[in-house]
PDB file of N, CA and C in Angstrom:
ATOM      1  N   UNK A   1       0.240   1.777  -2.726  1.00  0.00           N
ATOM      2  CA  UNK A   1       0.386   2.122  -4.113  1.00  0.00           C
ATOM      3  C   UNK A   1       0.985   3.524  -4.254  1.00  0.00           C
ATOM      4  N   UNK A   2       0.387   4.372  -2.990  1.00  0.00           N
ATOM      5  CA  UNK A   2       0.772   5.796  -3.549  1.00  0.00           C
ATOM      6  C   UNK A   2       2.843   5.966  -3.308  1.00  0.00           C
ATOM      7  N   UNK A   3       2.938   4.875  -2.112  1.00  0.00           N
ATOM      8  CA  UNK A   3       4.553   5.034  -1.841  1.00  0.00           C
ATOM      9  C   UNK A   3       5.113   4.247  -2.989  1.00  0.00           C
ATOM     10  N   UNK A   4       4.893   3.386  -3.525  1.00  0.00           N
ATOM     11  CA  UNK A   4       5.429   2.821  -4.829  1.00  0.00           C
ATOM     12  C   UNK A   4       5.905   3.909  -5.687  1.00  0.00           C
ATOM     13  N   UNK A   5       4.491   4.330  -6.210  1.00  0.00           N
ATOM     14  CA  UNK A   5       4.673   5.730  -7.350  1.00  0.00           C
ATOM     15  C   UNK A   5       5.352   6.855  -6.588  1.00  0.00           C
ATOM     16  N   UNK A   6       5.543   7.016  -5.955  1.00  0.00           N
ATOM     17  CA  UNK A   6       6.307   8.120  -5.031  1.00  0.00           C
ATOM     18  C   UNK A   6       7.767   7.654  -5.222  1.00  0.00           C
ATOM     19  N   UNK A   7       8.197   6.319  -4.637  1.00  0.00           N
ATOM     20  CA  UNK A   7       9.611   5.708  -4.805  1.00  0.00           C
ATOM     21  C   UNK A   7      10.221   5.764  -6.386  1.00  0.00           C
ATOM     22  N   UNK A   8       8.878   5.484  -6.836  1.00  0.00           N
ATOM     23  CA  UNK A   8       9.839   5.195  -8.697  1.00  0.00           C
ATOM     24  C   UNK A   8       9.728   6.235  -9.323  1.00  0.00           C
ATOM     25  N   UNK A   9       8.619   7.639  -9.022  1.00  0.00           N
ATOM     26  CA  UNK A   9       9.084   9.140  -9.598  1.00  0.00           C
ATOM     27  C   UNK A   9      10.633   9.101  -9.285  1.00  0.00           C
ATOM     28  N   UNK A  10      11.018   8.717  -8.133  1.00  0.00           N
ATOM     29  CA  UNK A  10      12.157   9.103  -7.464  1.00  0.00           C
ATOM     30  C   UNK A  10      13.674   8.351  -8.221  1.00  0.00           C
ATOM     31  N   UNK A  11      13.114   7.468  -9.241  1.00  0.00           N
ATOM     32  CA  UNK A  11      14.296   6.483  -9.406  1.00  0.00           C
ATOM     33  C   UNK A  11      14.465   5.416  -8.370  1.00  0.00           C
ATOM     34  N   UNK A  12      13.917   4.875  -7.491  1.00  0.00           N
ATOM     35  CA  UNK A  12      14.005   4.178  -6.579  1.00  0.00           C
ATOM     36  C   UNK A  12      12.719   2.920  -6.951  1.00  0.00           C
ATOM     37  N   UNK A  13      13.791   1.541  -7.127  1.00  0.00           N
ATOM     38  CA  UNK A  13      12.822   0.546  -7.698  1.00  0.00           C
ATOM     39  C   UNK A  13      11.794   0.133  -5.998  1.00  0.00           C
ATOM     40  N   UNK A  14      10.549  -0.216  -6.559  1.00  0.00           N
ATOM     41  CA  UNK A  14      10.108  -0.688  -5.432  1.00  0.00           C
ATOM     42  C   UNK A  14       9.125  -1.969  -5.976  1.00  0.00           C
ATOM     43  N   UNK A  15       8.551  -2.512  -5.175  1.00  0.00           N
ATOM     44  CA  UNK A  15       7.029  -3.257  -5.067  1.00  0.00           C
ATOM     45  C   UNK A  15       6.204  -3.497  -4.238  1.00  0.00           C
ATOM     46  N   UNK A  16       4.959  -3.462  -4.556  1.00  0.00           N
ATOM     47  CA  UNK A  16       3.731  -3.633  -3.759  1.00  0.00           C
ATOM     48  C   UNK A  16       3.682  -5.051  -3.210  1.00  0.00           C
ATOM     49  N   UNK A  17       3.146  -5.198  -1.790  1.00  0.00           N
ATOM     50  CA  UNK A  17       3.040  -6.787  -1.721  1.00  0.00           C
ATOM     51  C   UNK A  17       1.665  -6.296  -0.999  1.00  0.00           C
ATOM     52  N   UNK A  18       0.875  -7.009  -1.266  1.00  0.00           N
ATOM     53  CA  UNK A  18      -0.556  -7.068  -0.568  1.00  0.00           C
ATOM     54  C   UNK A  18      -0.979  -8.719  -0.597  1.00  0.00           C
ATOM     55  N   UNK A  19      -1.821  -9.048  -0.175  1.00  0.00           N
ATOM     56  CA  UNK A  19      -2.822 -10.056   0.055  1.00  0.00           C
ATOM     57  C   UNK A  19      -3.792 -10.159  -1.123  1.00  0.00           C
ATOM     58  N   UNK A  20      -4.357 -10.761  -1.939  1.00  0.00           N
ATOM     59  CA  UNK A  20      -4.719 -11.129  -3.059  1.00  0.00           C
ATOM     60  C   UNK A  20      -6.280 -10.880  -2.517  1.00  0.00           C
ATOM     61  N   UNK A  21      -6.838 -10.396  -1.194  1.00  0.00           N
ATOM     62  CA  UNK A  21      -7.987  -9.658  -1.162  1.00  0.00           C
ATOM     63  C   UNK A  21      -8.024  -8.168  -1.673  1.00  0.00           C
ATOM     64  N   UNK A  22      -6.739  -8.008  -2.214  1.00  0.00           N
ATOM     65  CA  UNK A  22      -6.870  -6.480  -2.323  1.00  0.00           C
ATOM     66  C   UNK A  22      -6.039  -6.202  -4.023  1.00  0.00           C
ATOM     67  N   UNK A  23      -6.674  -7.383  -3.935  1.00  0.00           N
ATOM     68  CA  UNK A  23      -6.369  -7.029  -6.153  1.00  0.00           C
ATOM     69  C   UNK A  23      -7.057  -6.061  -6.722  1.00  0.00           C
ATOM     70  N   UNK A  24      -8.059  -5.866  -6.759  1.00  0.00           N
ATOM     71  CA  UNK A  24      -9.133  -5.359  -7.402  1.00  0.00           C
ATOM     72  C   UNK A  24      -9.054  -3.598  -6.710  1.00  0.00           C
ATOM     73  N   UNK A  25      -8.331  -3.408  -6.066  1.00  0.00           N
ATOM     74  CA  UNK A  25      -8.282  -1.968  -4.846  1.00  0.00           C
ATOM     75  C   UNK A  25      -6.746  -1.897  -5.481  1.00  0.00           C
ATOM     76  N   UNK A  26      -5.685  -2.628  -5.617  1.00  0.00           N
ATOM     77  CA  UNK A  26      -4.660  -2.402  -6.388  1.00  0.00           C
ATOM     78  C   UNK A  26      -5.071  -1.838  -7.757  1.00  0.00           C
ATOM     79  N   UNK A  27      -5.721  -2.488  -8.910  1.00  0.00           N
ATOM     80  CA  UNK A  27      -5.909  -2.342 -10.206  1.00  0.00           C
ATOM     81  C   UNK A  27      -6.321  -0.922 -10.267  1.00  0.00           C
ATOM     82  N   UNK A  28      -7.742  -0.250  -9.145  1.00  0.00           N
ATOM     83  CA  UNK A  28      -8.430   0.422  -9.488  1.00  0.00           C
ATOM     84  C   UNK A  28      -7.160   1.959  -8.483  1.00  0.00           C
ATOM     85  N   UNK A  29      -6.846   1.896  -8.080  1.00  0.00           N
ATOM     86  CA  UNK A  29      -5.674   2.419  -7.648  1.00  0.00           C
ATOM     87  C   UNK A  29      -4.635   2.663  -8.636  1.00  0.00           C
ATOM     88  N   UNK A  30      -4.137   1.743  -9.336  1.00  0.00           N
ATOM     89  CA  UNK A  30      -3.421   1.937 -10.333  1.00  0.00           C
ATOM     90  C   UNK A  30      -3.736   2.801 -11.771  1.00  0.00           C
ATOM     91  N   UNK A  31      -5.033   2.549 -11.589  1.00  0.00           N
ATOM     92  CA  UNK A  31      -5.381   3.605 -12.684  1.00  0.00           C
ATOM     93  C   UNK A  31      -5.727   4.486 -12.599  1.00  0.00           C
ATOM     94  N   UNK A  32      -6.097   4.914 -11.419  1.00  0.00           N
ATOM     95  CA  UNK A  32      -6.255   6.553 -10.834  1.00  0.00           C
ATOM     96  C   UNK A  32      -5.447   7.382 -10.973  1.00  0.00           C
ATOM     97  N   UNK A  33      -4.352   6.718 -10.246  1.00  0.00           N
ATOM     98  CA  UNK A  33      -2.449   6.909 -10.607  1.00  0.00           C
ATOM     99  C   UNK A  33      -2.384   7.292 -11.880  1.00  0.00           C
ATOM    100  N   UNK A  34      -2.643   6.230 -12.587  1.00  0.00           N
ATOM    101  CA  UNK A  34      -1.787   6.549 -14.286  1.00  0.00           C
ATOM    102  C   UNK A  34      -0.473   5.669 -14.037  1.00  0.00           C
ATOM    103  N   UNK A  35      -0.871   4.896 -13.299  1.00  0.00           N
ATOM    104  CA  UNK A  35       1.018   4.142 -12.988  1.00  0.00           C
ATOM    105  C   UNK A  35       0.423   2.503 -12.621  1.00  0.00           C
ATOM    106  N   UNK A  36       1.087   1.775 -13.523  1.00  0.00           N
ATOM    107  CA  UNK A  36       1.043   0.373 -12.685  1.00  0.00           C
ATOM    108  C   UNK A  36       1.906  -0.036 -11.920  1.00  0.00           C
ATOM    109  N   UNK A  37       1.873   0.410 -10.956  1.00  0.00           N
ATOM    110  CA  UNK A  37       3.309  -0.221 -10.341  1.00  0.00           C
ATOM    111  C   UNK A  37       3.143  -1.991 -10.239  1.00  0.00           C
ATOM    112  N   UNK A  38       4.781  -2.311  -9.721  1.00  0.00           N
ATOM    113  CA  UNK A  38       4.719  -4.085  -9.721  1.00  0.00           C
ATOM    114  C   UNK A  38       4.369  -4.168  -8.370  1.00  0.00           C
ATOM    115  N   UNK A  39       3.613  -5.303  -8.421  1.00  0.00           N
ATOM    116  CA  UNK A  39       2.730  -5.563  -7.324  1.00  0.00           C
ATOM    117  C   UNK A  39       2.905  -7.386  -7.730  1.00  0.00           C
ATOM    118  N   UNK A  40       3.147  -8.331  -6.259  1.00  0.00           N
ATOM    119  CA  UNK A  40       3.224  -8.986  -5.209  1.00  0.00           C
ATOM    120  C   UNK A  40       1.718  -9.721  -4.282  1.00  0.00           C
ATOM    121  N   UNK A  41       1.266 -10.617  -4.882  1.00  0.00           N
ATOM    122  CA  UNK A  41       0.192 -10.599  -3.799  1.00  0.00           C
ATOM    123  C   UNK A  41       0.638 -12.206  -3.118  1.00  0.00           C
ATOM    124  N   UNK A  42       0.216 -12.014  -1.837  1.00  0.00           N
ATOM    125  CA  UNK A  42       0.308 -13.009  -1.048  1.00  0.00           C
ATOM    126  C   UNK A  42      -1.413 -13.764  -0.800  1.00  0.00           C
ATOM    127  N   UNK A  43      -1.321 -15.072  -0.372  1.00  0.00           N
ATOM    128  CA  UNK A  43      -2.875 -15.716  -0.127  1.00  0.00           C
ATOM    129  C   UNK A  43      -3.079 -14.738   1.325  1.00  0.00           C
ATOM    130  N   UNK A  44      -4.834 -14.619   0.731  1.00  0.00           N
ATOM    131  CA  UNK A  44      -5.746 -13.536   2.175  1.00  0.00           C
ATOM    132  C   UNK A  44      -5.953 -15.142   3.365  1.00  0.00           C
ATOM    133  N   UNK A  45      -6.210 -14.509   4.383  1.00  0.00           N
ATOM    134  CA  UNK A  45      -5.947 -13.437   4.915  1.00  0.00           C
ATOM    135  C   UNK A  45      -4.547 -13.772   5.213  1.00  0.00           C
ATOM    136  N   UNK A  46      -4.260 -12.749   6.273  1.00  0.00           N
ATOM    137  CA  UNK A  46      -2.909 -12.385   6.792  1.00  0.00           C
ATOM    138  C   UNK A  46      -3.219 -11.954   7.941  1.00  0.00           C
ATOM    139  N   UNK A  47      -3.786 -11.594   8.495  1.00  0.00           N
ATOM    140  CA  UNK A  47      -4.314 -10.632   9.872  1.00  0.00           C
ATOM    141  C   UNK A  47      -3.649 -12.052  11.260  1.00  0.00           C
ATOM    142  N   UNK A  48      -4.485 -13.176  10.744  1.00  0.00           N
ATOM    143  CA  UNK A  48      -4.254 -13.929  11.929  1.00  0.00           C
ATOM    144  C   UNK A  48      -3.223 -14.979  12.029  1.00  0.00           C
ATOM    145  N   UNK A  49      -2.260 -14.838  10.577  1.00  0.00           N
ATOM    146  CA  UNK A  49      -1.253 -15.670  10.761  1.00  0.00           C
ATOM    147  C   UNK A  49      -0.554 -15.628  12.089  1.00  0.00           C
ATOM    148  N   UNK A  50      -0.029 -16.934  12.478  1.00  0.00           N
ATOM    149  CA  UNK A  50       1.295 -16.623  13.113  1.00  0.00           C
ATOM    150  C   UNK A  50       2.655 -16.100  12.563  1.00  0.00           C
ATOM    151  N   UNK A  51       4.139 -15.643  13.227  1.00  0.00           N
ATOM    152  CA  UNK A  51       4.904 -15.527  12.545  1.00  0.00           C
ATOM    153  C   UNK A  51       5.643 -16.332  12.049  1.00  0.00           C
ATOM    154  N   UNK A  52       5.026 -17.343  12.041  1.00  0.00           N
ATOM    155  CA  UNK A  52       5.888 -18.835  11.759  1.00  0.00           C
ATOM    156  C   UNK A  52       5.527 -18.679   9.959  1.00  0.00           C
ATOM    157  N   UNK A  53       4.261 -18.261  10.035  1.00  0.00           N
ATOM    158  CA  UNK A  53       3.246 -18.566   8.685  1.00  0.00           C
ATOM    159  C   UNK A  53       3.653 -17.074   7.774  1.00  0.00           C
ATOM    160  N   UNK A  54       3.903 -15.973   8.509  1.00  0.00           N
ATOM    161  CA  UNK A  54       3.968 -15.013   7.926  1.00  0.00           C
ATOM    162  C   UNK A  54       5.542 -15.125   7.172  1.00  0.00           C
ATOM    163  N   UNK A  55       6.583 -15.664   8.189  1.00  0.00           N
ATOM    164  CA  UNK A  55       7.462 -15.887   7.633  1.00  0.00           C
ATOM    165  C   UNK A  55       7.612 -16.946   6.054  1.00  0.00           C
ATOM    166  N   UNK A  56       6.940 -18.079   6.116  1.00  0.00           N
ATOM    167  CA  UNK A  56       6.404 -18.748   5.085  1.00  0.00           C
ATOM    168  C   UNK A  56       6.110 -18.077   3.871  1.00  0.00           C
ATOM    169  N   UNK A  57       5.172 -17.260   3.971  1.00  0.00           N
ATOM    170  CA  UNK A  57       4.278 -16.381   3.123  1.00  0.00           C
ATOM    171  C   UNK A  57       5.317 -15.564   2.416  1.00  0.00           C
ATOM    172  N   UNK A  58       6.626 -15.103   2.937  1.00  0.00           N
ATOM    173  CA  UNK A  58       7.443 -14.212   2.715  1.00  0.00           C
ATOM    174  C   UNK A  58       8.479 -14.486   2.206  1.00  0.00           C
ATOM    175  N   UNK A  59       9.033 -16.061   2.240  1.00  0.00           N
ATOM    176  CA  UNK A  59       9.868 -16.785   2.059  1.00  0.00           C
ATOM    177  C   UNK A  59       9.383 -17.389   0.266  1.00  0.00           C
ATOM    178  N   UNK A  60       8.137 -17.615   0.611  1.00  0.00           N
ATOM    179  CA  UNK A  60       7.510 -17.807  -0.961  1.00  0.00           C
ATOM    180  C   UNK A  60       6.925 -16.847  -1.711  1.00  0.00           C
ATOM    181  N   UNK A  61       7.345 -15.847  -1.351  1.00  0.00           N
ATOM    182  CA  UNK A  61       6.905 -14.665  -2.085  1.00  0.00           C
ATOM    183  C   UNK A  61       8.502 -13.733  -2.456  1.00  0.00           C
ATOM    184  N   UNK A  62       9.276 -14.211  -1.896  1.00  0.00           N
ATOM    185  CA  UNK A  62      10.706 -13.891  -1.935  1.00  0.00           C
ATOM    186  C   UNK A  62      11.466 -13.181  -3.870  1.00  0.00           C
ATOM    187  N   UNK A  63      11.600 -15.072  -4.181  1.00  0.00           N
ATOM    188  CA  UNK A  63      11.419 -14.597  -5.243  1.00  0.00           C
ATOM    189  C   UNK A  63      10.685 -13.765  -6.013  1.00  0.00           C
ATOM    190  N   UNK A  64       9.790 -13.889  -6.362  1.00  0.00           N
ATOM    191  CA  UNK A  64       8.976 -13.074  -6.985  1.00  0.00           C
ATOM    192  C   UNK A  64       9.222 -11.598  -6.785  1.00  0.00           C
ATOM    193  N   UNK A  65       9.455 -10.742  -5.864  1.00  0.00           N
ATOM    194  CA  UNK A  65       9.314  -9.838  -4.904  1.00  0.00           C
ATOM    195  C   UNK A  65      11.266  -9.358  -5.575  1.00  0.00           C
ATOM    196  N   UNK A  66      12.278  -9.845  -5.449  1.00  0.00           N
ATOM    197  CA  UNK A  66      13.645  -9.451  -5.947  1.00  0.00           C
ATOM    198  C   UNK A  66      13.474  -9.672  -7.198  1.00  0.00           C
ATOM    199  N   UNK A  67      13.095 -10.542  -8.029  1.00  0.00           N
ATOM    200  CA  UNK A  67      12.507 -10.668  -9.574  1.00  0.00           C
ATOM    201  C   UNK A  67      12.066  -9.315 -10.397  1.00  0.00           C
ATOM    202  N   UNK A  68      10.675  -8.819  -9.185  1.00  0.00           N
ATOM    203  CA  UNK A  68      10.156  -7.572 -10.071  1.00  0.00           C
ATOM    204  C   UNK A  68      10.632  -6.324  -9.602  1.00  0.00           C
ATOM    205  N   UNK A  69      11.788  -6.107  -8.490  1.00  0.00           N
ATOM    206  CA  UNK A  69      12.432  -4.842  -8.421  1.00  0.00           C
ATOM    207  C   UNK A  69      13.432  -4.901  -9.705  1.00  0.00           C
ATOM    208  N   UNK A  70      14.128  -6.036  -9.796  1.00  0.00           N
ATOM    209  CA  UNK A  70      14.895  -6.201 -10.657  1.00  0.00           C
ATOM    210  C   UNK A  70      14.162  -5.581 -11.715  1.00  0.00           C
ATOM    211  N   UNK A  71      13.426  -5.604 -12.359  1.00  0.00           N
ATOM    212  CA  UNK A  71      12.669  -5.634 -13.812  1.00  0.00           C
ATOM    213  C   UNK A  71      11.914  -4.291 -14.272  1.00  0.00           C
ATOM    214  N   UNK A  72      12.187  -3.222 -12.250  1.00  0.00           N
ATOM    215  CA  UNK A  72      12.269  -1.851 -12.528  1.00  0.00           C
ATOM    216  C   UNK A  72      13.001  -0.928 -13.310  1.00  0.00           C
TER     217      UNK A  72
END
């Protein structure tokens, strides 16, 4: 979160992608900030995917992910 808000002080669009265990650590992060940045969540876990699966995960998160830089 903090490199997000760091990138878009900067003019530089970005987004968060996390794992949807870490919504609630995004939100409360975001308001500490004073910044919502766009944020990306993928299904938890992630730790033990393979890269077959991670690639998957990334491939369907694709869109979404060029969508909300766009919308910076």
């Amino acid at each position: 979160m903090h490199d997000i808000t760091n990138l878009e002080g900067r003019g530089i669009p970005g987004v968060g992608v996390a794992s949807t265990e870490f919504i609630p650590a995004a939100a409360a992060q975001a308001k500490s900030l004073g910044f919502d940045a766009p944020m990306v969540f993928v299904q938890h876990p992630i730790q033990d995917r393979s890269d077959e699966e991670m690639r998957e995960l990334a491939e369907a998160a694709y869109v979404e992910i060029v969508s909300r830089v766009s919308q910076t």
